[in-house]
C-alpha atoms as a PDB file:
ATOM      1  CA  UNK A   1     -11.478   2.015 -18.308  1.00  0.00           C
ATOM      2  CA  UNK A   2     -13.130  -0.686 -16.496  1.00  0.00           C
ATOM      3  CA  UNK A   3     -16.018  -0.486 -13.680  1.00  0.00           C
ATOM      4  CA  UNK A   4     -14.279   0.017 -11.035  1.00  0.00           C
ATOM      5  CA  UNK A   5     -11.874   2.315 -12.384  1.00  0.00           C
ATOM      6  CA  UNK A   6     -15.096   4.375 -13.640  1.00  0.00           C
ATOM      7  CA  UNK A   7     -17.195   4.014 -10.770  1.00  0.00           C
ATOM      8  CA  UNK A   8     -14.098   5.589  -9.293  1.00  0.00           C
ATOM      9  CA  UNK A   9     -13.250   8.830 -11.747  1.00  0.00           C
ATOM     10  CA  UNK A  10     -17.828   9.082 -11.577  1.00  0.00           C
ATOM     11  CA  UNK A  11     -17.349  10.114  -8.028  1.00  0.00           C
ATOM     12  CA  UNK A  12     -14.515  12.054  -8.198  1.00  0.00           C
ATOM     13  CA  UNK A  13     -16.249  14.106 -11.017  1.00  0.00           C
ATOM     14  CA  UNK A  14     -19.215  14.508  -8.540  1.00  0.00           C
ATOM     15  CA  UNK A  15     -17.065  15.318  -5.462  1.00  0.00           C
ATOM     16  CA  UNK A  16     -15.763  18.251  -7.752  1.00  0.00           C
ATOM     17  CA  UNK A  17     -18.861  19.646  -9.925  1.00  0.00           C
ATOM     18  CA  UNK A  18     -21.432  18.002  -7.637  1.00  0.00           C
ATOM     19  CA  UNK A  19     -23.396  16.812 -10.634  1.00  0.00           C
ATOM     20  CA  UNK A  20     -23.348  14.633 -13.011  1.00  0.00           C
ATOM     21  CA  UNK A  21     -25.480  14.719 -16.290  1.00  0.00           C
ATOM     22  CA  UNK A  22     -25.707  10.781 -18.125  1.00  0.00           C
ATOM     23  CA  UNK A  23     -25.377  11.847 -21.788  1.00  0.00           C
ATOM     24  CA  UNK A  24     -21.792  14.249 -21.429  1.00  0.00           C
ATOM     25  CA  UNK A  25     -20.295  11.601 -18.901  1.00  0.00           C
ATOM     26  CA  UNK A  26     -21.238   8.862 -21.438  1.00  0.00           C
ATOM     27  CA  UNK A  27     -19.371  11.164 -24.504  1.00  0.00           C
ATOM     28  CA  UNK A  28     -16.419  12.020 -22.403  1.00  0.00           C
ATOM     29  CA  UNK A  29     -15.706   8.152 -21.606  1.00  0.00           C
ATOM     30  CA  UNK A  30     -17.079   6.352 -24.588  1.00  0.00           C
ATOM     31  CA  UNK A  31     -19.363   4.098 -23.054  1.00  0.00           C
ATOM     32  CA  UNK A  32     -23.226   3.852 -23.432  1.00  0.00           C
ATOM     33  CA  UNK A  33     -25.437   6.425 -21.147  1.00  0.00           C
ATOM     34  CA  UNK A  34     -27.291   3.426 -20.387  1.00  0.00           C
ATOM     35  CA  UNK A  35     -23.780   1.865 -19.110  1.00  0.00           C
ATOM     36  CA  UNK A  36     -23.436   5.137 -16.806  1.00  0.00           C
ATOM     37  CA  UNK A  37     -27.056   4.922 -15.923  1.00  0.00           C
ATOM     38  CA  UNK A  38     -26.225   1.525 -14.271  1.00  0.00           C
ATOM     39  CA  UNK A  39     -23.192   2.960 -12.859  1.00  0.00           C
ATOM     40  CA  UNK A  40     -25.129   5.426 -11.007  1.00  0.00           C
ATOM     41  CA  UNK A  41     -28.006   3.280  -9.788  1.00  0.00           C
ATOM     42  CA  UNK A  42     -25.212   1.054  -8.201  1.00  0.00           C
ATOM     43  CA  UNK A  43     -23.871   3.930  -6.333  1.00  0.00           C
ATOM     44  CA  UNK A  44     -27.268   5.135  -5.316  1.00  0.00           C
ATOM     45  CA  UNK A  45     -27.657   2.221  -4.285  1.00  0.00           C
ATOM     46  CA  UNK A  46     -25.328   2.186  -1.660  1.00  0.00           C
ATOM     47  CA  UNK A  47     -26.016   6.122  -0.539  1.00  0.00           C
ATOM     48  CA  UNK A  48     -23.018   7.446  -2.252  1.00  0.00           C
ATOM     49  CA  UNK A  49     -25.314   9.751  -5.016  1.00  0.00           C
ATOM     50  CA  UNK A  50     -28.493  10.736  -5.408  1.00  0.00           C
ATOM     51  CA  UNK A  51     -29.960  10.027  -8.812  1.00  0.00           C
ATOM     52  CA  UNK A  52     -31.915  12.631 -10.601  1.00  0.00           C
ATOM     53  CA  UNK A  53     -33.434  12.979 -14.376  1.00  0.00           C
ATOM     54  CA  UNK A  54     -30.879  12.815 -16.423  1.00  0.00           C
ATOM     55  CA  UNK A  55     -28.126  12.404 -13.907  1.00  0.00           C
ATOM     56  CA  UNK A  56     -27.071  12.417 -10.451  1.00  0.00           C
ATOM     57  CA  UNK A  57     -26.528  14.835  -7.562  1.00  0.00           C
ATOM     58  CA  UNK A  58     -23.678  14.190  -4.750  1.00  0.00           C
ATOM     59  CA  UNK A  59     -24.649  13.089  -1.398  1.00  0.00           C
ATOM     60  CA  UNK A  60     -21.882  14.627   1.723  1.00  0.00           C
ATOM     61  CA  UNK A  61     -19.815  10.961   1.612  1.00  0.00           C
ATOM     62  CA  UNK A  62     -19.552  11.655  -2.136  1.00  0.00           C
ATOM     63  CA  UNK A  63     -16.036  14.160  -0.789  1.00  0.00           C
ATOM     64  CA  UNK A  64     -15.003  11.200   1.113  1.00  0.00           C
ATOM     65  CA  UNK A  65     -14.707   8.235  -1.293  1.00  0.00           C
ATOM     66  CA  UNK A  66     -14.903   5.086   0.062  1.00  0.00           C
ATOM     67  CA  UNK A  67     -11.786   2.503   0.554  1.00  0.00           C
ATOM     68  CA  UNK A  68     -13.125   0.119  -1.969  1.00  0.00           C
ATOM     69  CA  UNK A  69     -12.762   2.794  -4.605  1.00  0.00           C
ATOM     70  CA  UNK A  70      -9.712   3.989  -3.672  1.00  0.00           C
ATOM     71  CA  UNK A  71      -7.629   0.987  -4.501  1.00  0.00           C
ATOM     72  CA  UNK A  72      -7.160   1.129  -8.026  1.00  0.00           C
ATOM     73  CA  UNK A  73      -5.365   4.796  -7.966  1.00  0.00           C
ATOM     74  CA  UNK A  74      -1.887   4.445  -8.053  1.00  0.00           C
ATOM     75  CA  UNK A  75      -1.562   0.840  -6.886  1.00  0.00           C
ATOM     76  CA  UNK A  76       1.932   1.088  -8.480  1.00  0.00           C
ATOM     77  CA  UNK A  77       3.051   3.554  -6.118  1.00  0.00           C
ATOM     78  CA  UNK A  78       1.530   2.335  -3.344  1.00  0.00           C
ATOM     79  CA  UNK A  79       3.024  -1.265  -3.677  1.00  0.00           C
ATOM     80  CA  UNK A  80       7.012   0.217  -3.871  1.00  0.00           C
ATOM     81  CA  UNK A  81       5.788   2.825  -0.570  1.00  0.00           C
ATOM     82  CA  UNK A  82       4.825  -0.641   1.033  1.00  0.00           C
ATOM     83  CA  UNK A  83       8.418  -2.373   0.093  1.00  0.00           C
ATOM     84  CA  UNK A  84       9.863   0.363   0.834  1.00  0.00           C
ATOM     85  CA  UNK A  85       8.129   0.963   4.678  1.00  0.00           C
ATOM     86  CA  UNK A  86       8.371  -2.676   5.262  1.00  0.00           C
ATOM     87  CA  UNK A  87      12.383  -2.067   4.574  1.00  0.00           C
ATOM     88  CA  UNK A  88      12.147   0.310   7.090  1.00  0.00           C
ATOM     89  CA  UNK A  89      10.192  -2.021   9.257  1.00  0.00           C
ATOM     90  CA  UNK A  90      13.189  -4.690   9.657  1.00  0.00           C
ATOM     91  CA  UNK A  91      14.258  -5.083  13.358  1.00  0.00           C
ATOM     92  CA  UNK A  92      11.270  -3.673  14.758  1.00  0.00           C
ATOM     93  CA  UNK A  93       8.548  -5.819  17.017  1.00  0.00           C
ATOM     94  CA  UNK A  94       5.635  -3.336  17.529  1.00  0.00           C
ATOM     95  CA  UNK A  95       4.348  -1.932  14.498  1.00  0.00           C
ATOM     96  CA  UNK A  96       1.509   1.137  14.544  1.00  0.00           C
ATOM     97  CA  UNK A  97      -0.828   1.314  11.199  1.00  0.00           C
ATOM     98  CA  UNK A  98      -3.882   3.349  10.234  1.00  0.00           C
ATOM     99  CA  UNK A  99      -6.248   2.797   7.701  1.00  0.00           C
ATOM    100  CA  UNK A 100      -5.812   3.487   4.088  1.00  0.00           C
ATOM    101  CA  UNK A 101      -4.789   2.237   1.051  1.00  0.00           C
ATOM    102  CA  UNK A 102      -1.471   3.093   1.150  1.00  0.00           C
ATOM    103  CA  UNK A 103      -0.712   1.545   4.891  1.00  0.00           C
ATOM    104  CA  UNK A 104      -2.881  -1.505   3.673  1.00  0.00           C
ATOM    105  CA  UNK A 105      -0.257  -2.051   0.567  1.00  0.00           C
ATOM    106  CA  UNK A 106       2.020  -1.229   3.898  1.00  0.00           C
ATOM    107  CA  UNK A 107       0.948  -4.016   5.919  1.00  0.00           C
ATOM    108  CA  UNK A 108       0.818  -6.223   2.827  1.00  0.00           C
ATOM    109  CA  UNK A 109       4.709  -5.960   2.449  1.00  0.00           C
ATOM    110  CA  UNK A 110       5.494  -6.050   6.538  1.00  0.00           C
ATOM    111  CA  UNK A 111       4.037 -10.103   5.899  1.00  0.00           C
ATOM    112  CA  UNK A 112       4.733 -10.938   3.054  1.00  0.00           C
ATOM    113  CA  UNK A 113       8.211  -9.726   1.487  1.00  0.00           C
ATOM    114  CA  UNK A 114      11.151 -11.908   1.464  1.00  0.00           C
ATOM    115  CA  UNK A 115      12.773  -9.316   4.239  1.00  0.00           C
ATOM    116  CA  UNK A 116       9.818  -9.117   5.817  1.00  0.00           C
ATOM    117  CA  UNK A 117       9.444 -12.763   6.312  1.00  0.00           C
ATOM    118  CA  UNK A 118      12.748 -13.045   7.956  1.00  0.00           C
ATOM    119  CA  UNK A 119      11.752 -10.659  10.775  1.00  0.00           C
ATOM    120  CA  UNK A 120       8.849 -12.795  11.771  1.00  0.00           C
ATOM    121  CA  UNK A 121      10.367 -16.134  11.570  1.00  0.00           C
ATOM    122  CA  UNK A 122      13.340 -14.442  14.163  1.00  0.00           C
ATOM    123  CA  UNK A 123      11.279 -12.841  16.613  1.00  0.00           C
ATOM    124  CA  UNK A 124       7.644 -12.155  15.338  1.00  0.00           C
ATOM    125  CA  UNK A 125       5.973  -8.872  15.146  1.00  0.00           C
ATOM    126  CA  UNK A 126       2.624  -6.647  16.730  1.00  0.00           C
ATOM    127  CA  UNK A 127       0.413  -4.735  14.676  1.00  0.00           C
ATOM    128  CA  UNK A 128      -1.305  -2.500  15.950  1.00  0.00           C
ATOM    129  CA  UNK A 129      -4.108  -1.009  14.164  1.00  0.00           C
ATOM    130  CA  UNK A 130      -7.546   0.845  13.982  1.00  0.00           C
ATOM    131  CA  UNK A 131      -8.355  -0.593  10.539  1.00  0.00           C
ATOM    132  CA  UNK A 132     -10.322  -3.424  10.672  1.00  0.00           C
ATOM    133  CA  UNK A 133      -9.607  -4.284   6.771  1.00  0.00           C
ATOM    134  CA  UNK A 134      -5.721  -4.534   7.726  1.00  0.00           C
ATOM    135  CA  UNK A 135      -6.717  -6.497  10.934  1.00  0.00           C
ATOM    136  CA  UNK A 136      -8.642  -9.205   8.558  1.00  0.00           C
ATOM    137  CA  UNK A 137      -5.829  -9.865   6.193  1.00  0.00           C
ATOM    138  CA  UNK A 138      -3.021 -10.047   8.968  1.00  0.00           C
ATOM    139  CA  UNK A 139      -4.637 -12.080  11.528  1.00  0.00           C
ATOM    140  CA  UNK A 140      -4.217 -15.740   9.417  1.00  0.00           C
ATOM    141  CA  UNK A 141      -0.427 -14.403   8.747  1.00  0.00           C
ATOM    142  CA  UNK A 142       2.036 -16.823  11.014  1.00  0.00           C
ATOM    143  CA  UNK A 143       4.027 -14.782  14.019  1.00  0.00           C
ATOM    144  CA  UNK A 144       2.059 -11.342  13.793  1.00  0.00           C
ATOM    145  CA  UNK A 145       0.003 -10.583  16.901  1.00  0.00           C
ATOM    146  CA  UNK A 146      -2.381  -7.964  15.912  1.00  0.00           C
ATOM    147  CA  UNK A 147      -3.723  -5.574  18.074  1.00  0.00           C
ATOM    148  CA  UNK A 148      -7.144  -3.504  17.401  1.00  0.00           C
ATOM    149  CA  UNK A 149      -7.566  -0.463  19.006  1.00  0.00           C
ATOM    150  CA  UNK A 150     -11.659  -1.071  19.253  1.00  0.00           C
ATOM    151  CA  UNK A 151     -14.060   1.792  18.979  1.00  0.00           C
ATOM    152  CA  UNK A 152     -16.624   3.415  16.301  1.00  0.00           C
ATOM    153  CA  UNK A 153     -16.081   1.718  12.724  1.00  0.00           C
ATOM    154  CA  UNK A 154     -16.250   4.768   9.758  1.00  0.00           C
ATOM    155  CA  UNK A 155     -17.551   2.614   6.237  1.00  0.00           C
ATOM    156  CA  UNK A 156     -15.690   5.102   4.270  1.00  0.00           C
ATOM    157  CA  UNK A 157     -11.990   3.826   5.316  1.00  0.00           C
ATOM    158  CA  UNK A 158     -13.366   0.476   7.553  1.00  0.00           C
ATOM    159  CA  UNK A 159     -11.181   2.793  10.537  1.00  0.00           C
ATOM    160  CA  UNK A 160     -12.001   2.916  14.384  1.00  0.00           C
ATOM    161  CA  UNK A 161     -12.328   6.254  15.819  1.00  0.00           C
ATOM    162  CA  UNK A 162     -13.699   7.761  19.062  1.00  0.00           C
ATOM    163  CA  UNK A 163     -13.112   7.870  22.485  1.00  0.00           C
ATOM    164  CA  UNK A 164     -12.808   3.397  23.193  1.00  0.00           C
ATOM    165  CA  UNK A 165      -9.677   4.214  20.452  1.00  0.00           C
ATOM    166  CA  UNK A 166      -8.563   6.783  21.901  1.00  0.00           C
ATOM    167  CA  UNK A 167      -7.866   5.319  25.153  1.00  0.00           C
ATOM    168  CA  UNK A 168      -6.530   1.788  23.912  1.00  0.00           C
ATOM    169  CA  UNK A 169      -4.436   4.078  21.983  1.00  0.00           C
ATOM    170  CA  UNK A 170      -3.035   6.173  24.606  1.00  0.00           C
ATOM    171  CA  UNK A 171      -2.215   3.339  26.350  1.00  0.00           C
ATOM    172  CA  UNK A 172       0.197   1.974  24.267  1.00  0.00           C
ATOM    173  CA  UNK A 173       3.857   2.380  22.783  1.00  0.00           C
ATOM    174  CA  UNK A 174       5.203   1.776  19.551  1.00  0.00           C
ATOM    175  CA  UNK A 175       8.403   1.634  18.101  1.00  0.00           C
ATOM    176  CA  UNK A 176       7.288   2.633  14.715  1.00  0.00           C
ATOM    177  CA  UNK A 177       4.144   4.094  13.048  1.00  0.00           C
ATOM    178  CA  UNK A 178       3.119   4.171   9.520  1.00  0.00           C
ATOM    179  CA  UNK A 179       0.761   6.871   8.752  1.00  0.00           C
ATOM    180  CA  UNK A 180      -1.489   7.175   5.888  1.00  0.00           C
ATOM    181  CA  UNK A 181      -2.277  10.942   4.949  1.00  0.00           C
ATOM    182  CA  UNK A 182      -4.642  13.371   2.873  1.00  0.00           C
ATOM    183  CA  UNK A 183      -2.248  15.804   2.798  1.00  0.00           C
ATOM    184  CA  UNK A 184       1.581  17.006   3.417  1.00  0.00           C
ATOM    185  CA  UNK A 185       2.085  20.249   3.303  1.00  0.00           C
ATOM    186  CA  UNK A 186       5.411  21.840   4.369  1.00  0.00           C
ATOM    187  CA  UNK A 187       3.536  24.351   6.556  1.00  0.00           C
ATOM    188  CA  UNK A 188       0.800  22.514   7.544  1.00  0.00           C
ATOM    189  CA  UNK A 189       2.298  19.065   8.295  1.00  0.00           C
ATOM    190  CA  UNK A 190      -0.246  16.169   7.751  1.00  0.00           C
ATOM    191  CA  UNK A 191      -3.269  16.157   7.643  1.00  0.00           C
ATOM    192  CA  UNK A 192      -6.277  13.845   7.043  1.00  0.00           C
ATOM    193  CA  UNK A 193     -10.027  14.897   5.370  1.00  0.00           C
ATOM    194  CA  UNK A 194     -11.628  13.278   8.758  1.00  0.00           C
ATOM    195  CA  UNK A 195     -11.386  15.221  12.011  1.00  0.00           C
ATOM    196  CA  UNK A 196     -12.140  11.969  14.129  1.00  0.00           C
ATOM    197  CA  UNK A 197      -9.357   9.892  12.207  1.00  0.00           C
ATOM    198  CA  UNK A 198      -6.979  13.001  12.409  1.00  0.00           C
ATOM    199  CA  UNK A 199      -7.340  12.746  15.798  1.00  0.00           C
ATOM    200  CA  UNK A 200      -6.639   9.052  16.274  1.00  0.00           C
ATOM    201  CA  UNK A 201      -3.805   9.059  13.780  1.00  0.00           C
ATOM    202  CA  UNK A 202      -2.418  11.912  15.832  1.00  0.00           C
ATOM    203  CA  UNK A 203      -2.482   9.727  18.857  1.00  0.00           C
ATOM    204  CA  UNK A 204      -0.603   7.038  16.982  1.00  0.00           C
ATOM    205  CA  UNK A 205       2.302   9.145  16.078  1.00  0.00           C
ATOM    206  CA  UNK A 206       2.686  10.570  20.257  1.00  0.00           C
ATOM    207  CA  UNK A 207       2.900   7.091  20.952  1.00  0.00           C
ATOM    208  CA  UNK A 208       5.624   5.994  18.440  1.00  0.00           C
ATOM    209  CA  UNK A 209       9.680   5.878  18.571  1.00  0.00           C
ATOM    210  CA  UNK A 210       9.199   7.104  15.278  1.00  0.00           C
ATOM    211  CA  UNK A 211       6.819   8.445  12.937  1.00  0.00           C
ATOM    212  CA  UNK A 212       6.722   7.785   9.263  1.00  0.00           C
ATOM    213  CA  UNK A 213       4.222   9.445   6.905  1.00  0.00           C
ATOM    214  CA  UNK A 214       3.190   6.848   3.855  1.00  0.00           C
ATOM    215  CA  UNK A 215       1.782   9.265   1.061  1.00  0.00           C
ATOM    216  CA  UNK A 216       2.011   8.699  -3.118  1.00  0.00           C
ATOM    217  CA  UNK A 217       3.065  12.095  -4.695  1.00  0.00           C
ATOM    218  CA  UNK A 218      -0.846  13.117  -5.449  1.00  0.00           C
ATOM    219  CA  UNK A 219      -0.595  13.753  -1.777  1.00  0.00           C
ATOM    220  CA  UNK A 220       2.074  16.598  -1.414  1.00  0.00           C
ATOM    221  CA  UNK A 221       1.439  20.475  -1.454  1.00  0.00           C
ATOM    222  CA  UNK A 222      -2.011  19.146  -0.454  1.00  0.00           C
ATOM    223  CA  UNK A 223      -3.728  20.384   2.879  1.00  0.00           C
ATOM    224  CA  UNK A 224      -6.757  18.539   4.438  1.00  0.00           C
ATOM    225  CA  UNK A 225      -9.553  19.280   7.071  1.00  0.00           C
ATOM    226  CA  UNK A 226      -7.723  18.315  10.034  1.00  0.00           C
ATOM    227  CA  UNK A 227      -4.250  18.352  11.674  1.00  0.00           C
ATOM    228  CA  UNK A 228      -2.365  15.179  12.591  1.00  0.00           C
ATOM    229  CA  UNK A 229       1.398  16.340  12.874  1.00  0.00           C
ATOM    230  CA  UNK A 230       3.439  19.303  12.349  1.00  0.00           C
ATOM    231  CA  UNK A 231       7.003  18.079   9.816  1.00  0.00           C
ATOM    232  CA  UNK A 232       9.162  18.429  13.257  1.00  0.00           C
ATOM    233  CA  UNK A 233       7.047  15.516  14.475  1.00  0.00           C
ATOM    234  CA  UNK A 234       7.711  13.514  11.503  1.00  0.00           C
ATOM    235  CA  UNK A 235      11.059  11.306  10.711  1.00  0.00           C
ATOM    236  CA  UNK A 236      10.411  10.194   7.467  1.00  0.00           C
ATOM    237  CA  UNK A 237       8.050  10.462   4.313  1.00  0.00           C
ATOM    238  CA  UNK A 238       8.430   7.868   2.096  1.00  0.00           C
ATOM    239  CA  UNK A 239       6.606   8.838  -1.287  1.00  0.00           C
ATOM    240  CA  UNK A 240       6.977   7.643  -5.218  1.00  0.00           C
ATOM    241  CA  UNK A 241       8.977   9.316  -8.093  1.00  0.00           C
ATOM    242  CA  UNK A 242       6.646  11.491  -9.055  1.00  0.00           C
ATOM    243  CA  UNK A 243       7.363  13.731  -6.301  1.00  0.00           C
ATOM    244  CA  UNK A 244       9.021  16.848  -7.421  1.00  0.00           C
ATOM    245  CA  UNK A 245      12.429  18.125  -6.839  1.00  0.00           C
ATOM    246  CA  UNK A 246      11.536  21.424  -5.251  1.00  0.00           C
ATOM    247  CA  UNK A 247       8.996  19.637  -3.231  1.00  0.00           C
ATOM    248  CA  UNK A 248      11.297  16.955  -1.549  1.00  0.00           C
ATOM    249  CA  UNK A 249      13.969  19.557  -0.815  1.00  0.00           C
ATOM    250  CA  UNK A 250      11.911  21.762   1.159  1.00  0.00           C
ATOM    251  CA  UNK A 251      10.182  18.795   3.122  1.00  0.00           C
ATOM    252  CA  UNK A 252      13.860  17.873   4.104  1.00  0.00           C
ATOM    253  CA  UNK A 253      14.783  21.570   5.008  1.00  0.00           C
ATOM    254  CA  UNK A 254      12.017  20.820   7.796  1.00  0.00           C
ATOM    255  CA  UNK A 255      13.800  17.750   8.795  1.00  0.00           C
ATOM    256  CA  UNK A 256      12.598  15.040   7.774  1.00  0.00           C
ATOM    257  CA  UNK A 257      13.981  12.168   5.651  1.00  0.00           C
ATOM    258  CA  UNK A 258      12.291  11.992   2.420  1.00  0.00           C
ATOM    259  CA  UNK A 259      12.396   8.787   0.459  1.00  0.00           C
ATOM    260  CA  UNK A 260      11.345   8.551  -3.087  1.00  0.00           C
ATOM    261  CA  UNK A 261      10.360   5.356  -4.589  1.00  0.00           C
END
């Protein structure tokens, strides 16, 4: 296991027990308590924990983790969703994407796959986007015109919410949106952990020609905080192998095209 991929299973350990004590962590992963000891100052340091004798206690943003520690978990997955969306992507000019790293592995593969590439050298492409991370890596690509929605920047994701998003949002159309997701849920639809980006992502999906949900397996059977769509409002749900069986099938009995990659 290496930092990152610790500093990443330390605060999902804390989001679920809400403690941490140095000495058991250190015996569970084989590492030195003085190595976790240094793991945890680093996250105190940036506000995620709150360090106490012998351990650490979880701060609220400890439930939300934050992007950067988010990319390592099922990168796999997440790169065959992307070639897969970006498949899906092909004849399209105005592209909707919220923040994540699944849509970011999404927006990855909309520039830079062979396919993908042939799009933009024949017509070029929009993004639009309330993530400023996939904003930074698309704005040097050739022929993509990205579009940022503007408003109230969340450090967790690096998304825009709020009302300035809201209403840049409302005002446009798209003819497809990929939507990163907490949670799918055959009765609830999807949802998100963040009321504010629920409501923004909701927004994206009224404004699209069609709405596709972007979720690795962890994701299904799980319900979030907040609503963003019921399954009628979705068209397709592209996901990876590990999805069950039983799972898929009743996700398409709602309608919707399940993909499993």
């Amino acid at each position: 296991m290496n930092r990152e991929e610790r500093l990443t299973w330390l605060l999902e350990v804390l989001a679920r027990t809400g403690r941490i004590d140095v000495e058991t962590i250190a015996s569970e992963v084989d590492v030195s308590a003085a190595t976790i000891r240094r793991d945890l100052d680093h996250l105190a340091g940036q506000q995620i924990l709150t360090r106490t004798h012998g351990g650490a206690v979880a701060n609220s943003v400890a439930y939300d983790l934050p992007l950067r520690y988010k990319t390592a978990r099922h990168e796999t997955e997440k790169q065959r969703i992307g070639a897969a969306a970006a498949r899906l992507a092909a004849g399209t000019t105005i592209i909707g994407l919220n923040g994540g790293t699944t849509t970011t592995e999404v927006a990855r593969a909309i520039a830079s796959t062979a396919g993908a590439e042939r799009i933009l050298k024949a017509s070029g492409i929009t993004i639009v986007t309330n993530a400023l991370n996939i904003a930074n890596e698309l704005t040097v690509r050739p022929n993509v015109k990205v579009m940022v929605t503007g408003g109230s920047a969340r450090e967790q994701s690096y998304e825009l919410v709020g009302p300035l998003a809201a209403t840049v949002m409302s005002k446009l159309t798209l003819d497809i949106a990929f939507i990163g997701v907490d949670g799918v849920d055959v009765e609830a639809g999807a949802t998100a952990g963040n009321e504010d980006e629920a409501s923004i992502n909701q927004l994206m999906a009224k404004r699209a020609r069609r709405v596709v949900i972007v979720a690795d397996s962890t994701k299904l059977n799980r319900r979030a905080f907040a609503h963003i769509c019921d399954l009628s409002e979705i068209d397709v749900l592209i996901t990876d192998r590990g999805a069950g069986e039983d799972v898929a099938e009743a996700i398409t009995a709602r309608g919707v095209e399940v993909l499993r990659v």
